[in-house]
N, C-alpha and C. Protein backbone atom coordinates (compact mmCIF):
# COMPACT_ATOMS: atom_id res chain seq x y z
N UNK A 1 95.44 104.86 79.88
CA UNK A 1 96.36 104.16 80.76
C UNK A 1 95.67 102.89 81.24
N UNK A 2 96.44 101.85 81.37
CA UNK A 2 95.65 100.56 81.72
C UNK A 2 95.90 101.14 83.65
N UNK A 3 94.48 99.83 83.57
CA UNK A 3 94.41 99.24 84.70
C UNK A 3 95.17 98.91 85.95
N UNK A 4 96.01 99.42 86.54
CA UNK A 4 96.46 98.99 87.71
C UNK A 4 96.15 99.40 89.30
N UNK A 5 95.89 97.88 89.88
CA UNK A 5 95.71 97.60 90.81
C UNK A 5 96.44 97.85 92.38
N UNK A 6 96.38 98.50 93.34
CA UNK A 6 97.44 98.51 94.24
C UNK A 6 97.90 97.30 94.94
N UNK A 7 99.35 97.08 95.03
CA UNK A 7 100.39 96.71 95.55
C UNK A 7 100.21 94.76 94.48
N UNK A 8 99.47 94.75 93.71
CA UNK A 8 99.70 94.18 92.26
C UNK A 8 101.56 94.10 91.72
N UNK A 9 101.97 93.12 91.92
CA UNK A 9 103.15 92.35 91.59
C UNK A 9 103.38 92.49 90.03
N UNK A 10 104.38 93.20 89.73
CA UNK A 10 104.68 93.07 88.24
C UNK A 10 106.20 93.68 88.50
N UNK A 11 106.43 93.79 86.67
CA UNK A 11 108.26 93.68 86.14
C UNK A 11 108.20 94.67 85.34
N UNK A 12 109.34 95.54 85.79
CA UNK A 12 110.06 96.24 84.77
C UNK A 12 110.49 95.82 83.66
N UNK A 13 110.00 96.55 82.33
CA UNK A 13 111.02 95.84 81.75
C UNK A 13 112.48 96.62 81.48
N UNK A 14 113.31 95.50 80.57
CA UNK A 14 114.32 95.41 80.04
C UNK A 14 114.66 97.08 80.06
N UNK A 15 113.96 97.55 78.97
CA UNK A 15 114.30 98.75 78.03
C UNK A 15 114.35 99.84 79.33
N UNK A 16 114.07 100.15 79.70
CA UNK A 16 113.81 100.80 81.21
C UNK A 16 115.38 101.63 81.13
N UNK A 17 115.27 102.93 81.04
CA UNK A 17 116.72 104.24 81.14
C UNK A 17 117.22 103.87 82.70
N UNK A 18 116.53 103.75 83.54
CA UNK A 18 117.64 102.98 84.59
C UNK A 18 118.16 102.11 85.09
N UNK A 19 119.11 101.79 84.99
CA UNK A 19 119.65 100.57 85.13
C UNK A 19 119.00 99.67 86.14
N UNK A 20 119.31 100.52 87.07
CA UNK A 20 118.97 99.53 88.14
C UNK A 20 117.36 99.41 88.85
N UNK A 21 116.69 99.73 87.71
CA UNK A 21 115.23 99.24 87.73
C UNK A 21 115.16 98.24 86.74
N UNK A 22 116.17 98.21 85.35
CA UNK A 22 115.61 97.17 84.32
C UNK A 22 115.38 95.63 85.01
N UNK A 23 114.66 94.65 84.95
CA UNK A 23 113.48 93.60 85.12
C UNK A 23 113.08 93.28 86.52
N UNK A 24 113.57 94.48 87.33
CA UNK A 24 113.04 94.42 89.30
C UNK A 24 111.76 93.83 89.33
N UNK A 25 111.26 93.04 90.36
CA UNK A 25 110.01 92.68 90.24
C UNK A 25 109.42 94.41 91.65
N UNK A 26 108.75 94.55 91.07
CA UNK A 26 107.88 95.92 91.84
C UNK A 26 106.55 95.78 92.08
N UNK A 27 106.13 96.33 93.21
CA UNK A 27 104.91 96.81 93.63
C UNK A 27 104.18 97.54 93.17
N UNK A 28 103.00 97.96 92.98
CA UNK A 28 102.02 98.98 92.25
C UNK A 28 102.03 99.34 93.86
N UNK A 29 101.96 101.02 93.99
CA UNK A 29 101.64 101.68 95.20
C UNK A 29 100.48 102.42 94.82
N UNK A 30 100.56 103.50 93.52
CA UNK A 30 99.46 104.21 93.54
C UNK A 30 99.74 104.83 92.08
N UNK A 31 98.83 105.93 91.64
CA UNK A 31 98.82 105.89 90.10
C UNK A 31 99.73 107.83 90.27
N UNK A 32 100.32 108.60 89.42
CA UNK A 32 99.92 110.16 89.14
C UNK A 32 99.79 110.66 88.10
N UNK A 33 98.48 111.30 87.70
CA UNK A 33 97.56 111.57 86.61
C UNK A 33 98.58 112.92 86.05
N UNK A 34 98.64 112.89 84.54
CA UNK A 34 99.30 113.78 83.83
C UNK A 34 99.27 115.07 84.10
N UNK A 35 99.92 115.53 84.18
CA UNK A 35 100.31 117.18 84.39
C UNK A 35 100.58 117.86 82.76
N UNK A 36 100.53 118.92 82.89
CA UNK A 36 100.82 120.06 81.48
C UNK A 36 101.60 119.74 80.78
N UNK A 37 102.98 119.48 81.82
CA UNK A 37 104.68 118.68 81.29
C UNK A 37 104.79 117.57 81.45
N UNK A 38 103.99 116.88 81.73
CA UNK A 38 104.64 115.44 82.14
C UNK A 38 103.41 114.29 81.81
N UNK A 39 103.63 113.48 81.47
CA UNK A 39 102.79 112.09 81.21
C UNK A 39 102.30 111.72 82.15
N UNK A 40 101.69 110.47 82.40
CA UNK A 40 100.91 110.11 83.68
C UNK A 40 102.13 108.97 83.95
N UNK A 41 102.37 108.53 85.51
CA UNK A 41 103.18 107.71 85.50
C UNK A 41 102.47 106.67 87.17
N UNK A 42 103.21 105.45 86.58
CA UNK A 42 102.94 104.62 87.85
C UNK A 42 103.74 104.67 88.89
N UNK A 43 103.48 104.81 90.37
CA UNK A 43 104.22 104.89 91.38
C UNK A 43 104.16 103.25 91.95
N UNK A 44 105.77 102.75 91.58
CA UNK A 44 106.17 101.49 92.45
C UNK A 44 107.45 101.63 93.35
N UNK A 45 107.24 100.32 94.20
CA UNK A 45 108.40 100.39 95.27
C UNK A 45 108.86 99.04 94.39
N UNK A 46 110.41 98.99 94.87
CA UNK A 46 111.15 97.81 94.45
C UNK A 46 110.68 96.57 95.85
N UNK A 47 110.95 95.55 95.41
CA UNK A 47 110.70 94.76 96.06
C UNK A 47 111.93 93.78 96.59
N UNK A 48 112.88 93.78 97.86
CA UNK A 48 113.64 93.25 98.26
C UNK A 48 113.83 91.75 98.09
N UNK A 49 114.80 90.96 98.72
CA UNK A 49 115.24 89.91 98.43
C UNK A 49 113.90 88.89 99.80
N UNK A 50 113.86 90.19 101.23
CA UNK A 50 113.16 89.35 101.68
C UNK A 50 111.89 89.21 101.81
N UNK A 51 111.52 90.66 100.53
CA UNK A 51 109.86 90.74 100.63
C UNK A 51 109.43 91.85 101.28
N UNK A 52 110.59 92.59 101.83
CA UNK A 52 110.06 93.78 102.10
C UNK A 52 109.85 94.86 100.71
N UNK A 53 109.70 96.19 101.07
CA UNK A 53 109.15 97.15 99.75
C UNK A 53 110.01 97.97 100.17
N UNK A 54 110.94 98.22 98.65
CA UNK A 54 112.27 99.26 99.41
C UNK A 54 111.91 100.80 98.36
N UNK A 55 112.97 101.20 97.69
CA UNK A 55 112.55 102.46 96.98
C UNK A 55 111.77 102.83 96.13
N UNK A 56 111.66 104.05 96.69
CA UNK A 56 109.64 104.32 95.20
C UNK A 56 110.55 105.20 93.85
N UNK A 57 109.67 104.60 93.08
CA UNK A 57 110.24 105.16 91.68
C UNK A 57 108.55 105.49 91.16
N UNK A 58 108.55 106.19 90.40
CA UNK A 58 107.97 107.11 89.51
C UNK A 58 108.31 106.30 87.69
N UNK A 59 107.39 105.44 87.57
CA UNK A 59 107.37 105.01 86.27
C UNK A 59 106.54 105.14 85.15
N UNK A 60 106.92 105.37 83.87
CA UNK A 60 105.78 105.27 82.90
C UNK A 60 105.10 104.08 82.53
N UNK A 61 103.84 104.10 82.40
CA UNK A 61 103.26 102.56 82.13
C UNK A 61 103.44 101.75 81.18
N UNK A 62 104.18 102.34 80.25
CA UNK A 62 104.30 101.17 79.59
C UNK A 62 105.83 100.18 79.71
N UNK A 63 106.45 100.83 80.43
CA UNK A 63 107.58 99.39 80.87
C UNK A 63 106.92 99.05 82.21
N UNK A 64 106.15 98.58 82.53
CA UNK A 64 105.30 97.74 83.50
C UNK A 64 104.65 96.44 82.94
N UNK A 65 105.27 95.40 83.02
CA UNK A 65 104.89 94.57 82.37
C UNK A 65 104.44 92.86 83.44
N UNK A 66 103.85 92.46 83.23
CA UNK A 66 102.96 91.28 84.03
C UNK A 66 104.67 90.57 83.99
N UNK A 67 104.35 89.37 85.31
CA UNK A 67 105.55 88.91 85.55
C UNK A 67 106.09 87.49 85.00
């Protein structure tokens, strides 16, 4: 898993199964390391219109993409 930094500015991408995360600019909050069932995924918040940090999503790293 690459490198990420907390609260590090990056983009969803495109391809992204939820809609309404495809190209959000998001926050890096913190990392969660793979489990038995599940992959490792990045924990970001969306990032509002005025700069505040609104809902946390649970993402896989590779639609995390520099902005």
């Amino acid at each position: 898993m690459a490198e990420y930094i907390a609260y590090q500015i990056k983009r969803i991408a495109h391809t992204a199964v939820n809609r309404d995360l495809r190209g959000q600019a998001v926050s890096i909050v913190g990392l969660r390391g793979a489990t038995s069932w599940d992959s490792p995924r990045v924990i970001v918040r969306l990032i509002n219109m005025d700069g505040s940090l609104g809902a946390e999503y649970l993402v896989l790293p590779g639609l995390i993409i520099d902005l």
